[in-house]
Protein backbone atom coordinates (compact mmCIF):
# COMPACT_ATOMS: atom_id res chain seq x y z
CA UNK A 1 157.52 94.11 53.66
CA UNK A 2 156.30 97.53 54.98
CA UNK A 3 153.08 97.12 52.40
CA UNK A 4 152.13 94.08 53.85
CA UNK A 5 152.07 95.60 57.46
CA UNK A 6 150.49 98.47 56.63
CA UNK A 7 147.99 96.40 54.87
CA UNK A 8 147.55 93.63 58.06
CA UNK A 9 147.19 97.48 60.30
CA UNK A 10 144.55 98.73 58.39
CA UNK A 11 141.97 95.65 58.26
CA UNK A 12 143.32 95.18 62.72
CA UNK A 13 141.78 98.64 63.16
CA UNK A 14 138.83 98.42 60.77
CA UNK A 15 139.33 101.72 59.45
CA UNK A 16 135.96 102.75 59.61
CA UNK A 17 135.66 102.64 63.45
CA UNK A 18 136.80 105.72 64.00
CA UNK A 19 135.41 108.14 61.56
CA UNK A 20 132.42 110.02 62.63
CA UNK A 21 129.00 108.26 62.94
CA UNK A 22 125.25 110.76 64.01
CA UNK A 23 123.17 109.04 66.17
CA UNK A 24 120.37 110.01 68.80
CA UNK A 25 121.84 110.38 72.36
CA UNK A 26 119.63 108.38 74.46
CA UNK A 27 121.61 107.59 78.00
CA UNK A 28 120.21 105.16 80.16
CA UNK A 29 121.17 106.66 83.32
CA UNK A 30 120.51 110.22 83.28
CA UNK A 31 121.72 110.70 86.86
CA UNK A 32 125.56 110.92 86.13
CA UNK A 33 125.14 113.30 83.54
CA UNK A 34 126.98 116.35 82.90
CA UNK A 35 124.61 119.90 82.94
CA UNK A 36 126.17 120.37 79.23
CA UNK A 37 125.10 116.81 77.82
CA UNK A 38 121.24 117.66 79.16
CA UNK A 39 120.03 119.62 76.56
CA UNK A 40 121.09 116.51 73.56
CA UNK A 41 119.28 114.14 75.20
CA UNK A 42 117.10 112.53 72.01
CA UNK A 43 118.90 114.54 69.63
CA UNK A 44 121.02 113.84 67.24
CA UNK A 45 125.03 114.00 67.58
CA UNK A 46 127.78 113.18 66.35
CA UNK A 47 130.35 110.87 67.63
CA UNK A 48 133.53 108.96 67.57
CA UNK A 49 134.53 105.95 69.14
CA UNK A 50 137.16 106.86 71.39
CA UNK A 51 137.81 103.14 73.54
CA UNK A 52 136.85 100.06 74.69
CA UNK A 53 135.91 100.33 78.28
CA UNK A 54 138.22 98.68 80.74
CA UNK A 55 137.23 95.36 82.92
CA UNK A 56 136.93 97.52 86.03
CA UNK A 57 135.17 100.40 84.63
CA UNK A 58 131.17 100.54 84.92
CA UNK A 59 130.17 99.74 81.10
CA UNK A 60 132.98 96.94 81.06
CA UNK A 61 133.76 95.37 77.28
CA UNK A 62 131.51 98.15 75.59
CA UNK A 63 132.51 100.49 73.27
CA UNK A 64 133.18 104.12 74.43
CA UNK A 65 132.31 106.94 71.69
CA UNK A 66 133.25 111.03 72.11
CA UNK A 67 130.87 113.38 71.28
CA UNK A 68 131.83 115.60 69.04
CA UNK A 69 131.14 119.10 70.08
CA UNK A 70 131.75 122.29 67.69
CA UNK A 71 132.23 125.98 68.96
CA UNK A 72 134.92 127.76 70.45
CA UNK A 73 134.31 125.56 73.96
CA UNK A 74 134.22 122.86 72.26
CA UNK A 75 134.43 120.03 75.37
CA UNK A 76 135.19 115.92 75.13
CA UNK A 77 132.14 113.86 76.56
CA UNK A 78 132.71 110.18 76.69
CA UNK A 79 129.67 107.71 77.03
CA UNK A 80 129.34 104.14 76.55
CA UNK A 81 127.56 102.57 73.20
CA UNK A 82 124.41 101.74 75.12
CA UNK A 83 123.65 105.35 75.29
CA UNK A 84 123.29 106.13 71.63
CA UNK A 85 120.82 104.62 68.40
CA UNK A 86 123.46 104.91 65.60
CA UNK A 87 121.60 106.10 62.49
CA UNK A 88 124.03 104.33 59.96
């Protein structure tokens, strides 16, 4: 019994949706953005989807990713979908 719901688990979370994906970092409003996120603007990054936005958030329903940062200050920036072209 424990197969089968680890089976029906895996396909709920497509298991894929949360590994790593590069795409360019194109936000549409550059306005909110932090001074750290300035310089990958058209570059390309790599990110993970972190959430689905809430209903009373600004980017309702859309998919939230994390951009992953490496170095020793490494930091957590969360955007909506609309701000990246996924390569893959």
């Amino acid at each position: 019994m424990w197969i089968t719901h680890l089976h029906w688990f895996r396909f709920w979370i497509h298991r894929d949706q949360y590994r790593q994906h590069r795409a360019y970092f194109r936000p549409i409003n550059t306005s909110d953005l932090a001074a750290a996120l300035v310089p990958l603007i058209d570059q390309i990054v790599t990110v993970r989807f972190a959430d689905v936005a809430s209903a009373n958030s600004l980017f309702a329903g859309q998919r939230i990713y994390s951009i992953v940062t490496q170095g020793t200050s490494a930091q957590t920036f969360v955007r909506p979908e609309c701000d990246f072209d996924f390569l893959e």
